[in-house]
C-alpha atoms as a PDB file:
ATOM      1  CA  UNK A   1     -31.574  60.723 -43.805  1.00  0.00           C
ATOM      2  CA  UNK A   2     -33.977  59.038 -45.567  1.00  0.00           C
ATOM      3  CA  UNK A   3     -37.467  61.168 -46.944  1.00  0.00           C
ATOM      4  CA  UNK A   4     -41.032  59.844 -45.848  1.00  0.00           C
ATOM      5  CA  UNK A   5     -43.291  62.495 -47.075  1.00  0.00           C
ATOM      6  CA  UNK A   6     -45.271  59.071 -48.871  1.00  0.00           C
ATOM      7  CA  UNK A   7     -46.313  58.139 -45.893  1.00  0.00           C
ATOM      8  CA  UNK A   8     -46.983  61.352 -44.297  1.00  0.00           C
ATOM      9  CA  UNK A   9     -49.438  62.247 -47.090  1.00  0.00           C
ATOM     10  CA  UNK A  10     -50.970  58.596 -47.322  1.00  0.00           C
ATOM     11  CA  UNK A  11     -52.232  58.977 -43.403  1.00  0.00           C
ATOM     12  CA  UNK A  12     -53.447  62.656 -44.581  1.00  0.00           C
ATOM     13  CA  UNK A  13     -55.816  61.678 -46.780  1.00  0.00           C
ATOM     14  CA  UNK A  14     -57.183  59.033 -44.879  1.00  0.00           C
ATOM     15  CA  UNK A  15     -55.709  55.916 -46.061  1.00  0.00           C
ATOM     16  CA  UNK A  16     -53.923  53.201 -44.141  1.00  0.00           C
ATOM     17  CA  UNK A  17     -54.817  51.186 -40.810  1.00  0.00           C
ATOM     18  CA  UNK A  18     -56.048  53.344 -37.935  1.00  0.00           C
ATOM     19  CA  UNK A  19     -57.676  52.187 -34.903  1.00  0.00           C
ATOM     20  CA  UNK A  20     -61.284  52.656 -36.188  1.00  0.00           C
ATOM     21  CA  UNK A  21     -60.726  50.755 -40.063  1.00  0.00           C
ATOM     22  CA  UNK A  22     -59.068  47.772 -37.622  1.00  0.00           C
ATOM     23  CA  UNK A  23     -62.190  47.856 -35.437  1.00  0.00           C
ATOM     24  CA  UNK A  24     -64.683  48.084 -38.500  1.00  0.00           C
ATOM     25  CA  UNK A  25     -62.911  45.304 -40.604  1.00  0.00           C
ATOM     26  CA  UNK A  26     -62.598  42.893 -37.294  1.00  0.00           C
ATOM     27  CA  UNK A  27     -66.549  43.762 -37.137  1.00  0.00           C
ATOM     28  CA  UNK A  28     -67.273  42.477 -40.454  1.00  0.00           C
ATOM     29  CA  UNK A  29     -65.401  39.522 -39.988  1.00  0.00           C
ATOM     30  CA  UNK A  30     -66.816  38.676 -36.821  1.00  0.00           C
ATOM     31  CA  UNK A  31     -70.726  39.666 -38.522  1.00  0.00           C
ATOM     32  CA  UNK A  32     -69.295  36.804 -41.711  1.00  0.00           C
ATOM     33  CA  UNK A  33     -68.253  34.165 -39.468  1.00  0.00           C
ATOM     34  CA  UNK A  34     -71.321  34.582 -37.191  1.00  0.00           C
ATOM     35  CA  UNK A  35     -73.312  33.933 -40.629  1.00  0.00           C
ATOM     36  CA  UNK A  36     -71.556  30.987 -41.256  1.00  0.00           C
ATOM     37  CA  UNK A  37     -71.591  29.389 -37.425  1.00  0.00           C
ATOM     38  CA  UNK A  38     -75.248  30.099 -37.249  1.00  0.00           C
ATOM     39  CA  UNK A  39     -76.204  28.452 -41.111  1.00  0.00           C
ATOM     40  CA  UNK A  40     -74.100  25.976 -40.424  1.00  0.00           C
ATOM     41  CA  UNK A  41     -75.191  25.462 -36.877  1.00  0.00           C
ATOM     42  CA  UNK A  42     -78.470  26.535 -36.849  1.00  0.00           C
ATOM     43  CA  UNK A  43     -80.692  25.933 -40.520  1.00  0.00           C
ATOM     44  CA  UNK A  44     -78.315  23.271 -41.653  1.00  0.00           C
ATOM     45  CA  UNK A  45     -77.690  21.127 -38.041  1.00  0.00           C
ATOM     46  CA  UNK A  46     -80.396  21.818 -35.467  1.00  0.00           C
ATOM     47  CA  UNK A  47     -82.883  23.388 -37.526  1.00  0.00           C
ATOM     48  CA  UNK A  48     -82.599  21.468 -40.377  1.00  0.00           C
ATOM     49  CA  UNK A  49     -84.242  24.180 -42.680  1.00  0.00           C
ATOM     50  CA  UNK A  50     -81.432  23.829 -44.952  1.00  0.00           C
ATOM     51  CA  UNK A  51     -79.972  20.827 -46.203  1.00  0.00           C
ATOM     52  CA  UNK A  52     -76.275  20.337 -47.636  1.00  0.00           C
ATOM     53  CA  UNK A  53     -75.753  20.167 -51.188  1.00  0.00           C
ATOM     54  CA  UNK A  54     -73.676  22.352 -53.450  1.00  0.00           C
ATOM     55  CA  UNK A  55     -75.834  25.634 -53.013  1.00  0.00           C
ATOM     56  CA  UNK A  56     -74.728  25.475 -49.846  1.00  0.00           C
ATOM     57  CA  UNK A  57     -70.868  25.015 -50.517  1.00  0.00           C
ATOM     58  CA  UNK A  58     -71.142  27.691 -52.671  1.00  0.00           C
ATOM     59  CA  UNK A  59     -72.465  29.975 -49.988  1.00  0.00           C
ATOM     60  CA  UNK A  60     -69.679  29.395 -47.835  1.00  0.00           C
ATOM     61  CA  UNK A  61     -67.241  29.440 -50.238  1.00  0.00           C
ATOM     62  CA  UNK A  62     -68.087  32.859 -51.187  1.00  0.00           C
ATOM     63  CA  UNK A  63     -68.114  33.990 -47.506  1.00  0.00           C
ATOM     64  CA  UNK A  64     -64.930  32.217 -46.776  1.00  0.00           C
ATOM     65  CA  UNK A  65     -63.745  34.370 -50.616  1.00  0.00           C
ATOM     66  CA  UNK A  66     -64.956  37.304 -48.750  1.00  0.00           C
ATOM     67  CA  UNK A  67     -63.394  37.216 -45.444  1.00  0.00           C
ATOM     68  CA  UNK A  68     -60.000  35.819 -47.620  1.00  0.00           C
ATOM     69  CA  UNK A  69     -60.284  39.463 -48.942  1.00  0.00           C
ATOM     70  CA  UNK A  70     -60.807  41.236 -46.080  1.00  0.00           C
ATOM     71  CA  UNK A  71     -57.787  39.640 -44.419  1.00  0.00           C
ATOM     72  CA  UNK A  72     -55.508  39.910 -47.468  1.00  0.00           C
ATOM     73  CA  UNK A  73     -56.624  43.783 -48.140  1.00  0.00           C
ATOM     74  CA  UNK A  74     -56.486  45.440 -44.767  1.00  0.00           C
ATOM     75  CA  UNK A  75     -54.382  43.352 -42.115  1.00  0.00           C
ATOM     76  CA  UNK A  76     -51.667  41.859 -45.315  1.00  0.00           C
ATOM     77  CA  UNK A  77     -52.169  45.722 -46.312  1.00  0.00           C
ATOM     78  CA  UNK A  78     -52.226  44.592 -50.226  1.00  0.00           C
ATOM     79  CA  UNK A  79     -55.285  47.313 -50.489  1.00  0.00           C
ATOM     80  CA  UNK A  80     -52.833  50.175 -49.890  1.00  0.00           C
ATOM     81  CA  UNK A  81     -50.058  48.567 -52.423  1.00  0.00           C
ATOM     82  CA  UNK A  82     -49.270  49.599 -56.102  1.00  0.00           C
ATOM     83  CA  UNK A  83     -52.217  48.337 -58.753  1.00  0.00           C
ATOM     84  CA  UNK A  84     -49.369  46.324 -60.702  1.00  0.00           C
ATOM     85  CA  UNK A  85     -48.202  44.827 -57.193  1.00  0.00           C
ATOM     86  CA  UNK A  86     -51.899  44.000 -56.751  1.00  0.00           C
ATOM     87  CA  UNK A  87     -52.371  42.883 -60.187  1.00  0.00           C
ATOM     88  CA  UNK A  88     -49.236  40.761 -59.882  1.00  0.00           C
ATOM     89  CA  UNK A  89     -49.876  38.887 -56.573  1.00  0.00           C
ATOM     90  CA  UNK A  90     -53.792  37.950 -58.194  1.00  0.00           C
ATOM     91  CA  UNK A  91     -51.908  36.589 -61.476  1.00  0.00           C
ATOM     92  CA  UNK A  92     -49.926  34.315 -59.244  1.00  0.00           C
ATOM     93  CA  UNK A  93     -53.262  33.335 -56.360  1.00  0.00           C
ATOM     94  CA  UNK A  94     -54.991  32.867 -60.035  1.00  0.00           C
ATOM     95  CA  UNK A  95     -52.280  30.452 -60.931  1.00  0.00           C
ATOM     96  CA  UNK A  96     -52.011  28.827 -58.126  1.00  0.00           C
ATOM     97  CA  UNK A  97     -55.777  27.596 -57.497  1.00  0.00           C
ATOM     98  CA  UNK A  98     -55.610  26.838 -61.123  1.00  0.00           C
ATOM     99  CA  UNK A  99     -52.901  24.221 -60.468  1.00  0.00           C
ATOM    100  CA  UNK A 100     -54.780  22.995 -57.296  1.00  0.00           C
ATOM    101  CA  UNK A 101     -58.039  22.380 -59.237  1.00  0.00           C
ATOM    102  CA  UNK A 102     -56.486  20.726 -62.152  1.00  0.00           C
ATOM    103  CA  UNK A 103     -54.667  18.059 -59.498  1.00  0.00           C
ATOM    104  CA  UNK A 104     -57.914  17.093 -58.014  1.00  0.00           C
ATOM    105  CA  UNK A 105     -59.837  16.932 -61.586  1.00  0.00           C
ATOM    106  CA  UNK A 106     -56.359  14.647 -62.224  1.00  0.00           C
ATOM    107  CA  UNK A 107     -56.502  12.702 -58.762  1.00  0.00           C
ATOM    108  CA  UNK A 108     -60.455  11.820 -58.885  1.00  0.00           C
ATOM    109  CA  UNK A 109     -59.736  10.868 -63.261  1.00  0.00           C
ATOM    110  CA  UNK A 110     -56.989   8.217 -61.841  1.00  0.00           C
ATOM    111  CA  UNK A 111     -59.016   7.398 -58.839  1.00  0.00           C
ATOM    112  CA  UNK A 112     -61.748   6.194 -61.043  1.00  0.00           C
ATOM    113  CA  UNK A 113     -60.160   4.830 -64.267  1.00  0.00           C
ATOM    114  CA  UNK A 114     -56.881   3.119 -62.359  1.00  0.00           C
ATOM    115  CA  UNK A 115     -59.909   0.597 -60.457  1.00  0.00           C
ATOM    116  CA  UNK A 116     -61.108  -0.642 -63.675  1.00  0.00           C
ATOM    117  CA  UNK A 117     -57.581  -1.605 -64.977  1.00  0.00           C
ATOM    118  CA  UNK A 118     -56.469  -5.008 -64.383  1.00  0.00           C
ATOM    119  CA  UNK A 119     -52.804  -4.920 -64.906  1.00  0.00           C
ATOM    120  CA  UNK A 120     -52.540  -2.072 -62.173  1.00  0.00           C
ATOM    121  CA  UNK A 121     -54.673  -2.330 -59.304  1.00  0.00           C
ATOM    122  CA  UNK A 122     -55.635   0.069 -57.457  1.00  0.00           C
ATOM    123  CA  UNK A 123     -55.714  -1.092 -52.950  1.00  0.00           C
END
């Protein structure tokens, strides 16, 4: 038979998914994405205290960073994994957006310069 005293001493001490860390990590989603519905709703579209521009982006990029997080820690359970597991999956996510960010810098580059070439047009 196989041993599971791991697990048996990881719900001991408190870690791991119960009821309560479900229910408190669906309440700070919920609390994020109300923040974002009612900026993006409220100041930026019927209000119009706020107006778009990159501040803005980079508000809810962070929030969407921060609810990415929450999702990928608790309900993925990375947060309960090894640190070099951890450390290992961020390399790669690190690489990855990397690679995506370097394609669009490449994309808008030959979006621009490929119009003002006249051998290859660009329709």
């Amino acid at each position: 038979m196989a041993h599971h005293d791991h697990t048996l001493d990881a719900h001991a001490h408190g870690e791991g998914m119960g009821v309560k860390r479900i229910w408190q990590v669906f309440g700070i989603l919920l609390f994020i994405t109300a923040i974002e519905f009612l900026v993006a709703l409220g100041f930026v579209h019927h209000w119009q205290i706020v107006t778009k521009g990159p501040a803005l982006y980079a508000f809810y990029v962070v929030l969407t960073l921060i609810k990415a997080y929450y999702i990928v820690a608790f309900f993925m359970h990375l947060k309960f994994e090894k640190k070099s597991f951890i450390i290992t999956c961020s390399i790669v996510f690190i690489f990855i957006v990397y690679f995506i960010v370097l394609m669009l810098i490449e994309g808008d580059f030959l979006s621009t310069h490929l119009h003002e070439h006249p051998i290859y047009p660009n329709k």
